[in-house]
N, C-alpha and C. Protein backbone atom coordinates (compact mmCIF):
# COMPACT_ATOMS: atom_id res chain seq x y z
N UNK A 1 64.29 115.85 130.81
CA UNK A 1 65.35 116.24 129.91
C UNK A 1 64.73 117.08 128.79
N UNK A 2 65.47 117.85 128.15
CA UNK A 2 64.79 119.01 126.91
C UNK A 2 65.62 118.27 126.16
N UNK A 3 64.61 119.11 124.55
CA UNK A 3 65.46 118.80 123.41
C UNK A 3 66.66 119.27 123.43
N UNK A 4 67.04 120.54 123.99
CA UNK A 4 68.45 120.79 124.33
C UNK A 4 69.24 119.99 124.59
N UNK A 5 68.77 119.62 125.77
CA UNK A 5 70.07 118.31 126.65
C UNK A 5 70.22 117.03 125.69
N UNK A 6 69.25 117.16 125.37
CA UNK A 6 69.49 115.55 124.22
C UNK A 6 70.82 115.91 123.48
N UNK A 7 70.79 117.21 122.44
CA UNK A 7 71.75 117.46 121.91
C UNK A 7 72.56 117.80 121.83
N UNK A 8 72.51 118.12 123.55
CA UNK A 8 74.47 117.94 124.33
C UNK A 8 74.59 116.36 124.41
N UNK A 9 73.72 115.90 125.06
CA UNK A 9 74.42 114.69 125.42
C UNK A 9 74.66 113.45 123.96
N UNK A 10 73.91 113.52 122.77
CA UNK A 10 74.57 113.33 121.69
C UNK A 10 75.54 114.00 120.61
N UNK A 11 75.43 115.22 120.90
CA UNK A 11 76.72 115.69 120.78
C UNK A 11 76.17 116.45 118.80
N UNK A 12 75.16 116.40 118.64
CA UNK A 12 74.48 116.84 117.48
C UNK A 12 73.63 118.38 117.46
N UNK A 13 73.27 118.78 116.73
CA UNK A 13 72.74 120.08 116.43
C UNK A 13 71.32 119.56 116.27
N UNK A 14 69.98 120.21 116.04
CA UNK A 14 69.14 120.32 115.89
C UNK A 14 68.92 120.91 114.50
N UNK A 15 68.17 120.26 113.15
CA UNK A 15 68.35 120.86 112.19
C UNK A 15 66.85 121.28 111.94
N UNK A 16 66.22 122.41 111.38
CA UNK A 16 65.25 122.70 111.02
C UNK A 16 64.99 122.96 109.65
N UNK A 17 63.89 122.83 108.57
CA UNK A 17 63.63 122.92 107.28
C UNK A 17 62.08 122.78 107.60
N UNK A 18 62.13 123.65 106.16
CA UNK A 18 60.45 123.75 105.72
C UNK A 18 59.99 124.10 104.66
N UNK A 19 58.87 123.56 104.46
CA UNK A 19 58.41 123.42 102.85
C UNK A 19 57.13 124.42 102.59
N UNK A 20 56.99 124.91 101.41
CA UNK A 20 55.85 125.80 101.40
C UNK A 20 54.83 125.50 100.25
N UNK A 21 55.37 123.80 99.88
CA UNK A 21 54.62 123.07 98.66
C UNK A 21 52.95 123.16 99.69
N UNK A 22 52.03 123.35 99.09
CA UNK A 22 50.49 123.35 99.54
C UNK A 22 50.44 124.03 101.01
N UNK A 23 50.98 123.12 101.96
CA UNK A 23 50.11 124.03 103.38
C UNK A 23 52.17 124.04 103.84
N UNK A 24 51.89 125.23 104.39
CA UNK A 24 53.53 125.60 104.56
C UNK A 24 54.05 124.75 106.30
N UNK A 25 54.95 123.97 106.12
CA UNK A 25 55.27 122.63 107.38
C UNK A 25 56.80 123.14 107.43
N UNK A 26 57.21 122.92 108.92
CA UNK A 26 58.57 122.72 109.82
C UNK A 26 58.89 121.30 110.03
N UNK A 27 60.31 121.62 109.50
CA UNK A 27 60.96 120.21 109.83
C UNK A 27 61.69 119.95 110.82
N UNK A 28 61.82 119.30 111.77
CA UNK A 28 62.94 118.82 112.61
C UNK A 28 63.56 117.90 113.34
N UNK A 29 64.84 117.24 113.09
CA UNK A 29 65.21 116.20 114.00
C UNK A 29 67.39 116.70 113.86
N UNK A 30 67.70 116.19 114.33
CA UNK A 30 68.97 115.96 114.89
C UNK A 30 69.73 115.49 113.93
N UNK A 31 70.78 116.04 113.50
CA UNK A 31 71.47 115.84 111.85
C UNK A 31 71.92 114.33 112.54
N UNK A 32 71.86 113.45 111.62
CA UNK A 32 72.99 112.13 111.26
C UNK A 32 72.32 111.41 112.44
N UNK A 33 71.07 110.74 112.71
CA UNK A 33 70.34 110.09 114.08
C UNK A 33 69.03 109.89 113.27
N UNK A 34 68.89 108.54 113.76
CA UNK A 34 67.70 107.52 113.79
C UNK A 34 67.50 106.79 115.14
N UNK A 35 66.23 106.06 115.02
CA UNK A 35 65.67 105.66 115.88
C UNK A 35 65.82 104.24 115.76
N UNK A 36 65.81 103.35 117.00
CA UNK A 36 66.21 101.94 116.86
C UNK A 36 65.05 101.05 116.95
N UNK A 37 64.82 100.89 116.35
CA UNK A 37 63.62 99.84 116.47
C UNK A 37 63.66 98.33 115.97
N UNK A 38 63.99 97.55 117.29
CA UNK A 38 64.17 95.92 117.25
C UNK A 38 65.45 96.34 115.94
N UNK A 39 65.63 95.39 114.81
CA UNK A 39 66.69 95.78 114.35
C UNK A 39 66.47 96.54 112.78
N UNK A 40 65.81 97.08 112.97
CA UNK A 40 65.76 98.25 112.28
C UNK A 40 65.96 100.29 112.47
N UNK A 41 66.60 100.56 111.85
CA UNK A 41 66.85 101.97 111.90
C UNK A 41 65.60 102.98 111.19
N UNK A 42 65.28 103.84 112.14
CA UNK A 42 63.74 104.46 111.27
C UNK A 42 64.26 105.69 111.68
N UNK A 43 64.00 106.74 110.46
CA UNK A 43 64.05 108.29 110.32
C UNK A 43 63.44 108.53 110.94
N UNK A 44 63.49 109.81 111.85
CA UNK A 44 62.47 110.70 112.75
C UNK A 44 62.65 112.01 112.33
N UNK A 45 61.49 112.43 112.32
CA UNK A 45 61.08 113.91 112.68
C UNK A 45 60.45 114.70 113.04
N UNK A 46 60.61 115.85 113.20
CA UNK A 46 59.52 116.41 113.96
C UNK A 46 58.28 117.46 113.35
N UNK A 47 57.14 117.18 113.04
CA UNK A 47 56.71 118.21 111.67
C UNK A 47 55.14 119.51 112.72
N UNK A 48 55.36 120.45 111.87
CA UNK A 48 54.18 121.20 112.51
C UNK A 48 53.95 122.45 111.62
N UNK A 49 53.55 123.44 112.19
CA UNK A 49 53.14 124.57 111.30
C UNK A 49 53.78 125.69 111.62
N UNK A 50 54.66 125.48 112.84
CA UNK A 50 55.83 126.54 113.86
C UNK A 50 56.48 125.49 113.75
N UNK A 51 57.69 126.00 114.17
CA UNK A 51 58.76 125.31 114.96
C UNK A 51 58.43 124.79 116.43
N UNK A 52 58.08 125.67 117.29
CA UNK A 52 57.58 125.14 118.32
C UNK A 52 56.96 123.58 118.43
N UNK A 53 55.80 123.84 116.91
CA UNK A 53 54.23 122.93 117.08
C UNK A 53 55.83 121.65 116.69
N UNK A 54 56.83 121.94 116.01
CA UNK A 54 57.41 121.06 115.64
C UNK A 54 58.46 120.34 116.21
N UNK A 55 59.50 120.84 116.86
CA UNK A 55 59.97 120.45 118.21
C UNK A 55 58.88 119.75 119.31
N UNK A 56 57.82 119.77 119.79
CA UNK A 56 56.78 119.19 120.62
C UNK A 56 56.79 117.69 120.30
N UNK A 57 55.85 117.59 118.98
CA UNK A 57 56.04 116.81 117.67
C UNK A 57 57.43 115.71 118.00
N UNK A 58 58.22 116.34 117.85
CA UNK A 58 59.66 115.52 117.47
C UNK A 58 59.92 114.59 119.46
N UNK A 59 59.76 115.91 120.33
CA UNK A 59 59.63 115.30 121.59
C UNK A 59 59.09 114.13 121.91
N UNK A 60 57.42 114.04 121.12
CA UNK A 60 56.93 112.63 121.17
C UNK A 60 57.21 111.46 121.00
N UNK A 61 58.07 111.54 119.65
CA UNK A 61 58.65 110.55 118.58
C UNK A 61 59.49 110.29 119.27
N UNK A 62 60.48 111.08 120.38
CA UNK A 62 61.62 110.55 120.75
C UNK A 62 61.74 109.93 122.38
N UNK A 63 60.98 110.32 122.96
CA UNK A 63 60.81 109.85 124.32
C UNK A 63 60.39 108.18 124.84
N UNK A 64 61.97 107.28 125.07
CA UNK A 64 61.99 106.46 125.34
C UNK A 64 62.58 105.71 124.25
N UNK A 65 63.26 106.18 123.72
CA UNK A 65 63.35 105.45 121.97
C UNK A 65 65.09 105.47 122.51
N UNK A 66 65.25 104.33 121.52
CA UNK A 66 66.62 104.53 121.63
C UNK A 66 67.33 105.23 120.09
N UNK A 67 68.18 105.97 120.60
CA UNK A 67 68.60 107.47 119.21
C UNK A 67 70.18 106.85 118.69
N UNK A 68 69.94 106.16 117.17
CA UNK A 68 71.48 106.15 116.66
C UNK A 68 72.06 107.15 116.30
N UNK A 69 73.47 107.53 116.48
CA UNK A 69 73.82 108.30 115.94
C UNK A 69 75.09 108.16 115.06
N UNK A 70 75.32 108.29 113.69
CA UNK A 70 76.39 107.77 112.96
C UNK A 70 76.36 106.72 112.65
N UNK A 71 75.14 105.87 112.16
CA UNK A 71 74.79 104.57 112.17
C UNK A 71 75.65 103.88 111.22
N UNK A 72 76.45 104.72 110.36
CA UNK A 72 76.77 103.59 109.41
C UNK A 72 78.70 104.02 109.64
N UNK A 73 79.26 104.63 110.83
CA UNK A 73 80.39 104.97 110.70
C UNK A 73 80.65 104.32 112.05
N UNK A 74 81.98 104.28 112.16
CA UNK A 74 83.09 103.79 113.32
C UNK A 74 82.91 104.69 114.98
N UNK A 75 81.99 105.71 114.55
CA UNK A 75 81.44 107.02 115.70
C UNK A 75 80.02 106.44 115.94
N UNK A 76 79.63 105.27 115.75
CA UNK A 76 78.34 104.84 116.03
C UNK A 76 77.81 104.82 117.75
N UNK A 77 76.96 105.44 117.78
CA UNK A 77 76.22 105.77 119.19
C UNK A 77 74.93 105.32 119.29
N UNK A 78 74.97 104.67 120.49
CA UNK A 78 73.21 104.38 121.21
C UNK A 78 73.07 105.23 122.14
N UNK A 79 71.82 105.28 121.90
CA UNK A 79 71.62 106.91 123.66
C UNK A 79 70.06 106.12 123.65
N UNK A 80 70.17 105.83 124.86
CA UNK A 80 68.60 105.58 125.61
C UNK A 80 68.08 106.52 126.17
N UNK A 81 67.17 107.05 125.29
CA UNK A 81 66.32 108.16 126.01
C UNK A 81 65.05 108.16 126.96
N UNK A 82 65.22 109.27 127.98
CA UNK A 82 64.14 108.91 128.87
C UNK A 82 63.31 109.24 128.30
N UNK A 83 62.19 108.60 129.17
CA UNK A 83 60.19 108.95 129.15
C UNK A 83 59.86 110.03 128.97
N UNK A 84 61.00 111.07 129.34
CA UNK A 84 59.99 112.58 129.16
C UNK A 84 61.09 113.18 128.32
N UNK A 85 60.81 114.22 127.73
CA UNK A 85 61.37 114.63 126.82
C UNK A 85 61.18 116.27 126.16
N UNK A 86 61.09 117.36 127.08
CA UNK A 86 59.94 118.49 126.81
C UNK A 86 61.21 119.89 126.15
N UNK A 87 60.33 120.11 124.97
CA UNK A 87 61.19 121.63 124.52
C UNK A 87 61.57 122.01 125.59
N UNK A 88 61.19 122.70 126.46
CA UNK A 88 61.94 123.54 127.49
C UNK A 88 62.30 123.05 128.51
């Protein structure tokens, strides 16, 4: 599955940001989605020096994880994601 398909099949955009405080970094993860861990909710993202290096990055973090989405609204979603997970 690609990061694409993830964000058809949750139904979210892919958001990117970046900072140019000291060494200049890409941000990225999936507006309004966390990660489930036992019963805690943990921020993800994806960080690098491209977008590319940063999407890769975010692939790691997310492969096999389960992805909330809308965690704190009535649109609340679980998506079990598979093992692989590749930009393209």
């Amino acid at each position: 599955m690609t990061l694409k398909e993830v964000g058809i099949v949750i139904g979210k955009k892919l958001v990117t940001s970046s900072t140019t405080v000291r060494r200049s970094l890409v941000y990225v993860s999936f507006e309004g989605t966390e990660i489930k861990d036992k019963s805690l909710l943990l921020g993800a993202f994806g960080q690098g020096h491209t977008v590319g290096q940063a999407k890769a990055d975010y692939c790691r973090k997310l492969r096999g994880e389960i992805l909330v989405t809308d965690a704190q609204w009535s649109t609340r979603n679980e998506t079990q994601l598979p093992p692989r997970i590749t930009v393209r």
